[in-house]
Structure formats: C-alpha cells, structure tokens
N, C-alpha and C. Protein backbone atom coordinates (compact mmCIF):
# COMPACT_ATOMS: atom_id res chain seq x y z
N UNK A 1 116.08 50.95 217.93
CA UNK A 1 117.10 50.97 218.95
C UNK A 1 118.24 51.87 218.49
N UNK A 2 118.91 52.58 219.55
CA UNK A 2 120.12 53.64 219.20
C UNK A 2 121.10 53.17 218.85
N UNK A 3 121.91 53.40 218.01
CA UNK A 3 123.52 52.85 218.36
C UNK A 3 124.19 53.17 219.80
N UNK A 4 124.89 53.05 219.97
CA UNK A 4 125.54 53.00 221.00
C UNK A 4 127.06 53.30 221.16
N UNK A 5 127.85 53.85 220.76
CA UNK A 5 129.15 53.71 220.80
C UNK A 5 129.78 54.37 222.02
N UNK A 6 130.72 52.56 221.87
CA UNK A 6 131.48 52.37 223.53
C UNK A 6 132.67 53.28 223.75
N UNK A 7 133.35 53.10 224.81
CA UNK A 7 134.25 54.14 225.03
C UNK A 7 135.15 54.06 224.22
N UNK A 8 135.50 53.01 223.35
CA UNK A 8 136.56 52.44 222.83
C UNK A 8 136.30 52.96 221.50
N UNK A 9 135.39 53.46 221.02
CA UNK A 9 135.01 53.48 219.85
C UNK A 9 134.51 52.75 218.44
N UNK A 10 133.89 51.23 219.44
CA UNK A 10 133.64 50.50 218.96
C UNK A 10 132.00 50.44 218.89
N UNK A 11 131.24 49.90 218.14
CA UNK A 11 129.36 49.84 218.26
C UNK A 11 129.50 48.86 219.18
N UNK A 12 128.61 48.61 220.05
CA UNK A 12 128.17 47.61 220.82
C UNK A 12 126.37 48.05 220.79
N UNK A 13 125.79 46.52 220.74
CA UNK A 13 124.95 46.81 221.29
C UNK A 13 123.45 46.93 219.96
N UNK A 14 124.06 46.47 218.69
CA UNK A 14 123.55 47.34 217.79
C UNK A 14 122.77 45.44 217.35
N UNK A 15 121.38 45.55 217.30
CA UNK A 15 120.83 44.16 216.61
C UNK A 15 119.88 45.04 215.26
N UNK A 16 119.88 45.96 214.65
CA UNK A 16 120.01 46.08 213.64
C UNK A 16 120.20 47.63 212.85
N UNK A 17 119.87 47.73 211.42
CA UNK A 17 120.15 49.19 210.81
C UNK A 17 119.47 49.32 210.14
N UNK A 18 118.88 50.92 210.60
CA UNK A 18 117.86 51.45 209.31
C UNK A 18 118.07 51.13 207.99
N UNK A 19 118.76 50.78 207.45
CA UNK A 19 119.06 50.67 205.99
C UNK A 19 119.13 49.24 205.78
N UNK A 20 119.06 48.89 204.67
CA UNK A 20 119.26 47.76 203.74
C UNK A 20 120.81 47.87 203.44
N UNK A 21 121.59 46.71 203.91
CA UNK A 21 123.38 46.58 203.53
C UNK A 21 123.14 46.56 202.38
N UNK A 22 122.36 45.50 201.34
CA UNK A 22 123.23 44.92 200.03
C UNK A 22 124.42 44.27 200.30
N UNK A 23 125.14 44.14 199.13
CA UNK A 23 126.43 43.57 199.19
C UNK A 23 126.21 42.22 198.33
N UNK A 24 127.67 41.87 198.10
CA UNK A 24 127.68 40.92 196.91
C UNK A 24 128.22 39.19 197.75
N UNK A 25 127.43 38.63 197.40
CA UNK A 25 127.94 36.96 197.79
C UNK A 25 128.31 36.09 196.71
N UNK A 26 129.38 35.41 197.01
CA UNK A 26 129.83 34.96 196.52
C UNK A 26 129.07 33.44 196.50
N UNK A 27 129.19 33.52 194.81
CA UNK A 27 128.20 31.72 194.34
C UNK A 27 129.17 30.88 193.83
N UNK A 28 130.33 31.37 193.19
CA UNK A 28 131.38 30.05 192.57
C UNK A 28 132.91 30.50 193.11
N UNK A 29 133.96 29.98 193.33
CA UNK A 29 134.89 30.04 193.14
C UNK A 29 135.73 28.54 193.18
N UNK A 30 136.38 28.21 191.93
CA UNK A 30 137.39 27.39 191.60
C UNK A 30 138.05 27.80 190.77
N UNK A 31 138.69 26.50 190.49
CA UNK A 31 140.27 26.75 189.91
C UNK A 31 140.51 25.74 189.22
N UNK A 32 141.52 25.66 187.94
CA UNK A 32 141.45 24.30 187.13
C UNK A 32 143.28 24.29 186.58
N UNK A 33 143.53 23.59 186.60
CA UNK A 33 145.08 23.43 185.97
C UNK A 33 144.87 22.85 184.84
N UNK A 34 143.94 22.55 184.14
CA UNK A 34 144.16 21.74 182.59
C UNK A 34 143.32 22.72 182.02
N UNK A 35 143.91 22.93 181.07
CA UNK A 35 142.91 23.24 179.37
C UNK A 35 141.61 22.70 179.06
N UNK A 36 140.79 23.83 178.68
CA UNK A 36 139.54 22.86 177.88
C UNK A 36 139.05 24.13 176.61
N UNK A 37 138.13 23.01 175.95
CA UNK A 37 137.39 24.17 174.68
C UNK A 37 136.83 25.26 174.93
N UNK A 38 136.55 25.20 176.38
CA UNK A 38 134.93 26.29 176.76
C UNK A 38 135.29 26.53 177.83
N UNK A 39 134.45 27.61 178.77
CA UNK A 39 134.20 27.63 180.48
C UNK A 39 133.26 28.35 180.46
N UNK A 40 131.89 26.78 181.43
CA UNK A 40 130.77 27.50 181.34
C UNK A 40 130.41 27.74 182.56
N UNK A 41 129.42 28.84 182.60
CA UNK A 41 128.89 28.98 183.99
C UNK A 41 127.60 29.23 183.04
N UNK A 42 126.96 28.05 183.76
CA UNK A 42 126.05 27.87 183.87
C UNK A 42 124.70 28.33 185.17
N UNK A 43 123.19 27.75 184.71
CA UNK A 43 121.80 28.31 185.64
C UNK A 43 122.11 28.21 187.01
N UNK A 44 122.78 27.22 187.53
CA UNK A 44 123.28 27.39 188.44
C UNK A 44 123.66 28.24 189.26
N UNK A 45 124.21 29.22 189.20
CA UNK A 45 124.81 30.29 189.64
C UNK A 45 124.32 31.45 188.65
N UNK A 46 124.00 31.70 187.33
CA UNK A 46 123.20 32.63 187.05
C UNK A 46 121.78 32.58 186.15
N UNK A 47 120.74 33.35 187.62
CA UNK A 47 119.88 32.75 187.94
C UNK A 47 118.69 34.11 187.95
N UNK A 48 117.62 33.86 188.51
CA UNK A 48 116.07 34.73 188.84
C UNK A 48 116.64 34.86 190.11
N UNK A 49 117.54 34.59 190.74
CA UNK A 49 117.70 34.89 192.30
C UNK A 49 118.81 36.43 192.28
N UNK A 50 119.54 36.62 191.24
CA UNK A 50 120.26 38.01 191.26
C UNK A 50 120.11 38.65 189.44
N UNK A 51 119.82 39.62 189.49
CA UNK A 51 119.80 40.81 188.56
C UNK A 51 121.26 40.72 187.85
N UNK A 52 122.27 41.27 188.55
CA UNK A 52 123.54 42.20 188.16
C UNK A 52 124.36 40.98 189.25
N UNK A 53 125.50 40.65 188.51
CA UNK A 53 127.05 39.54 188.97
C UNK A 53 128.14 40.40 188.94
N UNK A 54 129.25 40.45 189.46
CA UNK A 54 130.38 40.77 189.31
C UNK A 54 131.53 39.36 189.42
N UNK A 55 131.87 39.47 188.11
CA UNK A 55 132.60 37.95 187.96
C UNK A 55 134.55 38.38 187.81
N UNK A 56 135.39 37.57 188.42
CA UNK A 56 136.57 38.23 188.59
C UNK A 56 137.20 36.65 188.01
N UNK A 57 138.47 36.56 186.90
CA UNK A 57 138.88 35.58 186.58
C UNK A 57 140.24 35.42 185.84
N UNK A 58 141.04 34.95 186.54
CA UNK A 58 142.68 34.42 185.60
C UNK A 58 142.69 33.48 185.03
N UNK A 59 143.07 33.48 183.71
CA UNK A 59 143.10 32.73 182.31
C UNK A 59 144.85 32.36 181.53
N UNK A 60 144.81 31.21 181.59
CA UNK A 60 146.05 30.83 180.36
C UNK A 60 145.37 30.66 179.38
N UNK A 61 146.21 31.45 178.33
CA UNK A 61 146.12 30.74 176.65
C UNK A 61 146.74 29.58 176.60
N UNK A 62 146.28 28.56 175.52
CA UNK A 62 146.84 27.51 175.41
C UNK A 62 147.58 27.81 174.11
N UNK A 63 146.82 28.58 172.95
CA UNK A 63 146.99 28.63 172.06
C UNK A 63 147.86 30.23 171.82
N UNK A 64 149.14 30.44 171.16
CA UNK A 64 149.72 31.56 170.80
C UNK A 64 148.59 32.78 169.84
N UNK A 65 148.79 33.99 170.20
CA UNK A 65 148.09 34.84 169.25
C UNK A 65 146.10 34.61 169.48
N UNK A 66 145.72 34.58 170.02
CA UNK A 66 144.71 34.39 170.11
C UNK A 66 144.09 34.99 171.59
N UNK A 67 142.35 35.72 171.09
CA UNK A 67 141.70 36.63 172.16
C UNK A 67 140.63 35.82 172.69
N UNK A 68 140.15 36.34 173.75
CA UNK A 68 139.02 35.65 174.82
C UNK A 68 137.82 36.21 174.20
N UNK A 69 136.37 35.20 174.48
CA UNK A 69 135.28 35.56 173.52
C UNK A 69 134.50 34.93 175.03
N UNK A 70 133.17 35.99 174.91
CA UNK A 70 132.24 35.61 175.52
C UNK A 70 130.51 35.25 174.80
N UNK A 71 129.52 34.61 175.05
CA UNK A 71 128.41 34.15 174.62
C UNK A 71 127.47 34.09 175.79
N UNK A 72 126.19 34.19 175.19
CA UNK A 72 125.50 34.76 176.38
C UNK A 72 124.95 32.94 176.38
N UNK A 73 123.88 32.57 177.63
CA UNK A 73 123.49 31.14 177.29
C UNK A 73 121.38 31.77 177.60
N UNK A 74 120.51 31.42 176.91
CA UNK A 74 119.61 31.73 177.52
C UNK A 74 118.64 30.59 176.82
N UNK A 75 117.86 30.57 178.44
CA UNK A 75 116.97 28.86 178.50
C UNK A 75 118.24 27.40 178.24
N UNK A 76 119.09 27.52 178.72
CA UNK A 76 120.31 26.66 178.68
C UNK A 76 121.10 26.39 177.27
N UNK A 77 120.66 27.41 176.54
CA UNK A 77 121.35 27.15 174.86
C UNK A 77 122.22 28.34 174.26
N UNK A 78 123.26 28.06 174.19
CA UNK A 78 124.14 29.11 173.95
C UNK A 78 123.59 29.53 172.46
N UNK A 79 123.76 30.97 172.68
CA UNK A 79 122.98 32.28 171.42
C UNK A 79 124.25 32.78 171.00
N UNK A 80 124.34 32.12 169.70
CA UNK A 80 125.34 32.48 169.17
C UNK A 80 125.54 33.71 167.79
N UNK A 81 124.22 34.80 168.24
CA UNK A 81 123.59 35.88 167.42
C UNK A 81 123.56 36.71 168.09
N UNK A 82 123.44 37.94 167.32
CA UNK A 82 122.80 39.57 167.86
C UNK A 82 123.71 39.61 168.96
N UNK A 83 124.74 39.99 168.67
CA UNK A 83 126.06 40.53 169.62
C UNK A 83 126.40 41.60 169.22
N UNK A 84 126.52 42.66 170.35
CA UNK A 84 127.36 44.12 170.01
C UNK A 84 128.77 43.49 171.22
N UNK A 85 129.83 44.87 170.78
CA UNK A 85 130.83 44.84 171.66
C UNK A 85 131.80 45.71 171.21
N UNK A 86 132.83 46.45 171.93
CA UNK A 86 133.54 47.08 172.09
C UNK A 86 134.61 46.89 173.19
N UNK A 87 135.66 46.74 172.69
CA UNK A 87 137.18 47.32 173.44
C UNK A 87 138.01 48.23 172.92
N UNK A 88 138.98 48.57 173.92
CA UNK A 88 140.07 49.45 173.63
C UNK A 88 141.34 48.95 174.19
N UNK A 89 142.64 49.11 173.76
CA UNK A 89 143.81 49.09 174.97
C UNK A 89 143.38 50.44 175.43
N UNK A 90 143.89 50.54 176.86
CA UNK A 90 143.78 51.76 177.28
C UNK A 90 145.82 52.26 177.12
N UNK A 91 146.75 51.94 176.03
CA UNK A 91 147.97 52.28 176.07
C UNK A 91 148.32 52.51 174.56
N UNK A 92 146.98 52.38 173.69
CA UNK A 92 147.37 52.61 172.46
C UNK A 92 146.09 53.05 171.76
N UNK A 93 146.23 53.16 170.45
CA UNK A 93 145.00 53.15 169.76
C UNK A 93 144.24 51.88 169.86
N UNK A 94 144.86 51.11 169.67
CA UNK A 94 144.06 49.72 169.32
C UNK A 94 142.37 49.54 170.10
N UNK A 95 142.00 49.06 168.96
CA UNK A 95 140.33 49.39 169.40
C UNK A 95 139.56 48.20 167.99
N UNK A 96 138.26 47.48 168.91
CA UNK A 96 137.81 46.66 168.36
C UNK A 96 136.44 46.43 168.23
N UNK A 97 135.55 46.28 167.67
CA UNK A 97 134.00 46.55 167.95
C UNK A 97 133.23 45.73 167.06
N UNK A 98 132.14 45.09 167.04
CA UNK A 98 130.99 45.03 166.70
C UNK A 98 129.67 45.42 166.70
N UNK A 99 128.91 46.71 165.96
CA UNK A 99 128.21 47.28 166.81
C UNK A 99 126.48 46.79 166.53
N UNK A 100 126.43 45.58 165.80
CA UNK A 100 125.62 45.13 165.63
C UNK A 100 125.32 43.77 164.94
N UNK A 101 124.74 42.78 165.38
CA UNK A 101 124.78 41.27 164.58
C UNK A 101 126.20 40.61 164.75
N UNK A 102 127.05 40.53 165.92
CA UNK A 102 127.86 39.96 165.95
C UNK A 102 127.63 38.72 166.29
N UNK A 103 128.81 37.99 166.20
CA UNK A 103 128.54 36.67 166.95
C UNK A 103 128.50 35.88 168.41
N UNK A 104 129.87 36.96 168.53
CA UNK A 104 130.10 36.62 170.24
C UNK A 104 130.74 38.21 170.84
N UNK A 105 130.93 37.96 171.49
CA UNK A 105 131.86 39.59 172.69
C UNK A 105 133.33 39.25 172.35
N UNK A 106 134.01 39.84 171.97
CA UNK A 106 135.66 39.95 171.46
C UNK A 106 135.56 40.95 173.01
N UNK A 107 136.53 40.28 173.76
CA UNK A 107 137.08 40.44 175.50
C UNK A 107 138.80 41.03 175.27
N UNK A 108 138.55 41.89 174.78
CA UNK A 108 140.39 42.31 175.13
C UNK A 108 140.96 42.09 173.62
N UNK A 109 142.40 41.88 173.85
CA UNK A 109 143.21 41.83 172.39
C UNK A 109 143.77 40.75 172.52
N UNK A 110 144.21 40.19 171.46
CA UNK A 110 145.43 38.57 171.37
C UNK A 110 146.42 39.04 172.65
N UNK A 111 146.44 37.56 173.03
CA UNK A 111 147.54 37.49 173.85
C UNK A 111 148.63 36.07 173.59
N UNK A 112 149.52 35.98 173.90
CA UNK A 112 150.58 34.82 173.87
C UNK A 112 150.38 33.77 174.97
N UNK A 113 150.87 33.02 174.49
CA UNK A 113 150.47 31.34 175.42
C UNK A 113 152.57 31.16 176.00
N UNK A 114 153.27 32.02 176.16
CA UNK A 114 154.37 31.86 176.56
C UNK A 114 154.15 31.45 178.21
N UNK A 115 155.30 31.27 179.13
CA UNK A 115 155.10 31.10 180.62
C UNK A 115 154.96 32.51 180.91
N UNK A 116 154.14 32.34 181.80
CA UNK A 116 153.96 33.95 182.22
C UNK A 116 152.94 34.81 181.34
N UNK A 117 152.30 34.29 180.28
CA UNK A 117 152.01 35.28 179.48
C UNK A 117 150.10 34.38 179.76
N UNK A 118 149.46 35.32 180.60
CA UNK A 118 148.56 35.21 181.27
C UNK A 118 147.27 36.61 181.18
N UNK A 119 146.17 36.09 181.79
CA UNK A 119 144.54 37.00 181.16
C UNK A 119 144.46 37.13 182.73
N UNK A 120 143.50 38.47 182.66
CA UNK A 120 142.66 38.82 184.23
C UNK A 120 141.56 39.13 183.62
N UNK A 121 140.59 39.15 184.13
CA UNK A 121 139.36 40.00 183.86
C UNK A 121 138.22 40.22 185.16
N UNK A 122 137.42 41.44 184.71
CA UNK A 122 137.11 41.75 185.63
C UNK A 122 136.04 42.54 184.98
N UNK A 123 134.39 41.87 185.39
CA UNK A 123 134.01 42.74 185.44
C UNK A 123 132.19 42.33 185.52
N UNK A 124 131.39 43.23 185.12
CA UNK A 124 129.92 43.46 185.55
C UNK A 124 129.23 42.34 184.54
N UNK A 125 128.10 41.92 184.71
CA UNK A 125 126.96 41.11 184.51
C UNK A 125 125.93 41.90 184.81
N UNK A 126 125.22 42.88 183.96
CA UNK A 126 123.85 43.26 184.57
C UNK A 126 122.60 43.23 183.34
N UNK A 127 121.67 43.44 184.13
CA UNK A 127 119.98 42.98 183.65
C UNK A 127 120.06 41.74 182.80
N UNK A 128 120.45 40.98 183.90
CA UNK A 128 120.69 39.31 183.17
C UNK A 128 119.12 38.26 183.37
N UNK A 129 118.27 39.54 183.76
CA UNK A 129 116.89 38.81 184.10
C UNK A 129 115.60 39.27 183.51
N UNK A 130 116.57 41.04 182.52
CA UNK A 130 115.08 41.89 182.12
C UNK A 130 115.07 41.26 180.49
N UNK A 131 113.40 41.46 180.29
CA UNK A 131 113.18 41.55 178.80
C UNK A 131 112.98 42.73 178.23
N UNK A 132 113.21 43.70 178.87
CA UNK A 132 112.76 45.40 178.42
C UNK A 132 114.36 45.65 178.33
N UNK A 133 115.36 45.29 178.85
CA UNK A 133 116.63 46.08 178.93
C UNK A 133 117.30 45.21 178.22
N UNK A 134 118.54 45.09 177.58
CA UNK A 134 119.30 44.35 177.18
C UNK A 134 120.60 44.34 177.83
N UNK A 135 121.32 42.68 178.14
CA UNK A 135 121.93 42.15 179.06
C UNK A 135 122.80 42.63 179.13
N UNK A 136 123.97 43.35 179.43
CA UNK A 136 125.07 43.65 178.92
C UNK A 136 126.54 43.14 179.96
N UNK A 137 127.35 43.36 179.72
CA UNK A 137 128.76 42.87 180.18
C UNK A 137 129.77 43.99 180.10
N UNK A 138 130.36 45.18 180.95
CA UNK A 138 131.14 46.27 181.27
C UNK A 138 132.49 45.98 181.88
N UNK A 139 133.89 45.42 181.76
CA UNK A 139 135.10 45.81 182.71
C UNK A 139 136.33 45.81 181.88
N UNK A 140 137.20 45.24 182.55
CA UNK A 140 138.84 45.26 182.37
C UNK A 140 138.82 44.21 182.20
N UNK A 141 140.19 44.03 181.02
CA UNK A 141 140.70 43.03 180.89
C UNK A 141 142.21 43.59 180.67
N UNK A 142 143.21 42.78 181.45
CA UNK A 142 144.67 42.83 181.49
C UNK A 142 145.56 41.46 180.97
N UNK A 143 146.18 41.71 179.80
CA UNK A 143 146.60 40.58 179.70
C UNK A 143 148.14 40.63 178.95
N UNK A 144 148.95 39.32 178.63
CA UNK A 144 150.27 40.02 178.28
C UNK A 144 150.10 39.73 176.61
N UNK A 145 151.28 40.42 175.86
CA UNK A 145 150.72 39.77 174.21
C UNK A 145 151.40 38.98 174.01
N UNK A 146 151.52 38.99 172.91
CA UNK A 146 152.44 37.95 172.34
C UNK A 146 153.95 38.24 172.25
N UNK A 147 154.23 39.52 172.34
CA UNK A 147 155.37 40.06 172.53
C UNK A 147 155.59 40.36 173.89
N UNK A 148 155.38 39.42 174.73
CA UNK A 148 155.43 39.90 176.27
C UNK A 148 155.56 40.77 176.99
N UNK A 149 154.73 42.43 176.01
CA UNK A 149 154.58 43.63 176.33
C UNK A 149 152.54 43.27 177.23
N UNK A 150 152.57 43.88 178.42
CA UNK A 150 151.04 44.05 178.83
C UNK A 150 150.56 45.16 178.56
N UNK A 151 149.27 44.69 178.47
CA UNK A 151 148.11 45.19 177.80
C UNK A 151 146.77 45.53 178.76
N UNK A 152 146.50 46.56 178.48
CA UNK A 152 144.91 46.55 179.90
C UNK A 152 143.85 47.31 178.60
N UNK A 153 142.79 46.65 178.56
CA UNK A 153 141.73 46.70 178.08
C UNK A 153 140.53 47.11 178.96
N UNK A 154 139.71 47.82 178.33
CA UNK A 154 138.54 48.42 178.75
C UNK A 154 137.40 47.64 177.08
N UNK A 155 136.12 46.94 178.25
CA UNK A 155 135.28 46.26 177.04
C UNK A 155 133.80 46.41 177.36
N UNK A 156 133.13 46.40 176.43
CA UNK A 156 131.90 45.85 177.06
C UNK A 156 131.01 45.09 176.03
N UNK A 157 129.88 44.78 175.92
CA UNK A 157 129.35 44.56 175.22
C UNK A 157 128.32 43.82 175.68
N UNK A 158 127.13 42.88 174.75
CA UNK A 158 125.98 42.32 175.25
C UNK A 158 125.10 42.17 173.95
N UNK A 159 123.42 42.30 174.28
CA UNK A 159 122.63 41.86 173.18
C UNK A 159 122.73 43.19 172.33
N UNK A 160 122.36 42.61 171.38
CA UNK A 160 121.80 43.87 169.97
C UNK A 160 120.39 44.07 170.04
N UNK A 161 119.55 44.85 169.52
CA UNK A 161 118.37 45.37 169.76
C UNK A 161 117.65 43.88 168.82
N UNK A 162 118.41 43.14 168.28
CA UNK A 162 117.58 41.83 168.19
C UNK A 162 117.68 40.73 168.76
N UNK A 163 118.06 40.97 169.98
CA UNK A 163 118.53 39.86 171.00
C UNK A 163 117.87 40.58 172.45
N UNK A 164 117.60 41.66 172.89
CA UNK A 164 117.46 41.86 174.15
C UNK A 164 116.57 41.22 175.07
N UNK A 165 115.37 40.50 174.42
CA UNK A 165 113.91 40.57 174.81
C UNK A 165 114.12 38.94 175.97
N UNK A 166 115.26 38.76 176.27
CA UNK A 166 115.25 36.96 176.62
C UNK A 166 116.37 37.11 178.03
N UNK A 167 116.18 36.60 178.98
CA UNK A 167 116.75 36.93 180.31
C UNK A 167 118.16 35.54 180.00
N UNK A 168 118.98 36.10 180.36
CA UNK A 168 120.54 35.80 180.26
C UNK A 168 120.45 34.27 181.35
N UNK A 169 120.48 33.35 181.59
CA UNK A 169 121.37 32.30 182.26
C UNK A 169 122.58 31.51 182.38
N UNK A 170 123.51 31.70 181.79
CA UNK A 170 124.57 31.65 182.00
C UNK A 170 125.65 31.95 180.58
N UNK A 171 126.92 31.98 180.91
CA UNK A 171 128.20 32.24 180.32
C UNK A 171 128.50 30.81 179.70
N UNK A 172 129.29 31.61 178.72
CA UNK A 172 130.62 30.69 177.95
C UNK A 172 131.81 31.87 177.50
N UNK A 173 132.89 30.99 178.17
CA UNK A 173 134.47 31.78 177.63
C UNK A 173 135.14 30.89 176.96
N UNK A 174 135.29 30.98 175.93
CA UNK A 174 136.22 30.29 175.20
C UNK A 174 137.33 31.07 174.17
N UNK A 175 138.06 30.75 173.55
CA UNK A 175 139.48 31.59 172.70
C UNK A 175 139.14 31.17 171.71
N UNK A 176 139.70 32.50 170.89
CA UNK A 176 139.62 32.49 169.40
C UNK A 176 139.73 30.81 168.72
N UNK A 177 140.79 30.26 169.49
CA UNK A 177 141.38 28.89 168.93
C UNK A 177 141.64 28.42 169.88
N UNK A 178 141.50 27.05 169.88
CA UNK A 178 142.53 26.41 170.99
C UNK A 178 141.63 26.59 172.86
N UNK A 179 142.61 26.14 173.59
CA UNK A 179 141.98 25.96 174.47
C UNK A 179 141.94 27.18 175.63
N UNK A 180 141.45 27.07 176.57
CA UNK A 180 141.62 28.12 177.41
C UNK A 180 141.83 27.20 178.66
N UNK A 181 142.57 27.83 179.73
CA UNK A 181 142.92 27.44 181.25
C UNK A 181 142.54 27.99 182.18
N UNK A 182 141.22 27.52 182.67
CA UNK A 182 140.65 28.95 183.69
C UNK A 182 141.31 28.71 185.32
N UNK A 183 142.53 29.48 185.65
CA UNK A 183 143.20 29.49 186.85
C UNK A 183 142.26 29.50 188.02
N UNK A 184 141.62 30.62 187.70
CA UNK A 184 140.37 30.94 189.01
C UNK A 184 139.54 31.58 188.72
N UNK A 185 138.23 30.97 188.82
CA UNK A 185 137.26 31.95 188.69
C UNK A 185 136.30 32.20 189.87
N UNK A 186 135.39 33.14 189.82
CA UNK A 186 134.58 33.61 191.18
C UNK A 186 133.82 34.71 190.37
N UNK A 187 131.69 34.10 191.33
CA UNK A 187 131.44 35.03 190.63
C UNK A 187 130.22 35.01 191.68
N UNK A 188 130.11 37.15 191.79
CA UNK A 188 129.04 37.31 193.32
C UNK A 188 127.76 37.27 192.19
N UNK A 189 126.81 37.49 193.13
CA UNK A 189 125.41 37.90 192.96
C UNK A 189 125.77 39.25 193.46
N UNK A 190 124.46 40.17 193.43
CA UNK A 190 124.30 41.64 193.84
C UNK A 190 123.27 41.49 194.59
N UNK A 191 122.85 41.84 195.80
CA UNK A 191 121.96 41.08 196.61
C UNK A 191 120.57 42.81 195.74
N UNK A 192 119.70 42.50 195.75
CA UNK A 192 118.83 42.84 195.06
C UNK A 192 118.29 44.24 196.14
C-alpha cells in the first residue's frame, strides 16, 4: 500500500512500512531512596530475548571518596574474574584501566557523598548473549568529586579473552566501599 500524504502534511492512511522500525523498549524503571551494598539487575530483564541494552542511571554515594564498579552475572552467579576496562575524565589526564584479569569494571573516578554530590551514567550493554564475541559495556559517566568540582568520564570495559565464551545475564553496581543509592534506574532492550 502507498503512503499517502494529506493536505496537511500529515500520513494518513498508512497500516504498514517496508522496513523493520527496531527501537528500544523499555524493561525496568525504578527508583529507591535508601542505600544498599549492591544493585542488581538481574535474568529478568537481561535475557535470550535482547542482544544489546541501553541502561541510563542516577546514583548517590553513601560513602566519601569512593568509585562505581560493575560485574558481569552469568547463569545467575556473579563472575568476579577476567575483567578488562578503561576510563578517562574527558577534562584532564586522569585515566584508569585494567587491561586484563581484572576483577570488576572501575565506572568513572571517586566521587564525594556531600548533598548534591551525585553519579549519572549512561550507557551500552552489547553481545550479552554471544559465546564467540565478548560482552562488553561502552558510555559516560558524569559525576561530582569530592571537591565538588564535576567530572564526565568516558568508560568501557567487559570480558577478557578468558571470560568471553559465557552469555551475560545480568548486572551488579556496587562502590568501592560503602553503600550505593540507586535514584533511578531504566533499562531498554534493542529490539533485535
């Protein structure tokens, strides 16, 4: 069937499109006002039903001086091996890495637990389902320090070539120390 466009310059008329949309749906979004050790996202939401997530999330420190860490979970047991990772500020030198046999993903730089002194992050989940590719984790992180100067980070990281072979099911965020406050989190699928 043709499109159609009305005088108005609006489609009418249209029950479908050569193409495949895609587009990302959304599987979690909440919000928490108390502190805890961890924040997991769990099989639930990452799953054999999407490849690649885009997860978006605001964080309090509880604890002063201290950075955000991620862990991959696979077959429901957090893998606490064969981690690479890399950040940068994007306003200074400062730069941080593991480029092999780490433990977990180092997410950004220390930040301060003052009022106001708050985490964003933002970013990709992909081949969280292959055993040929290894899982990895790509975005931003913005957060304030401890000297209530902000900070924007560029990170990524994921398995090491002795970790790739095992499909990803869910996250853990937790801080160097102390607790973390996950304000809001939300996280799409990539429709396949």
């Amino acid at each position: 069937m043709a499109i159609i466009r009305a005088n108005n310059n609006t489609l009418s008329s249209v029950t479908s499109l050569p193409f495949a949309t895609g587009g990302l749906v959304k599987l979690l979004n909440t919000t928490a006002s108390s502190g805890a050790s961890e924040y997991i996202v769990d099989s639930t939401y990452i799953n054999s039903t999407y490849d690649n997530y885009r997860i978006i999330a605001g964080y309090q420190y509880v604890t002063d001086n201290v950075g955000l860490n991620i862990r991959f979970y696979v077959g429901g047991s957090e893998v606490t091996a064969n981690y690479t990772y890399e950040n940068g500020a994007m306003t200074s030198s400062t730069y941080a890495y593991d480029a092999h046999g780490g433990s977990t993903m180092q997410i950004g730089g220390a930040s301060g637990n003052a009022t106001g002194e708050t985490g964003t992050i933002v970013f990709d989940l992909s081949n969280a389902n292959s055993t040929t590719i290894a899982t990895r984790i790509h975005g931003f992180q913005y957060s304030t320090a401890t000297n209530a100067n902000t900070a924007g980070y560029t990170f990524q990281g994921g398995q090491d070539p002795n970790g790739y072979t095992s499909a990803v099911n869910g996250l853990k965020f937790y801080m160097g120390s102390g607790n973390i406050i996950m304000r809001h989190f939300t996280i799409y699928g990539l429709t396949k």
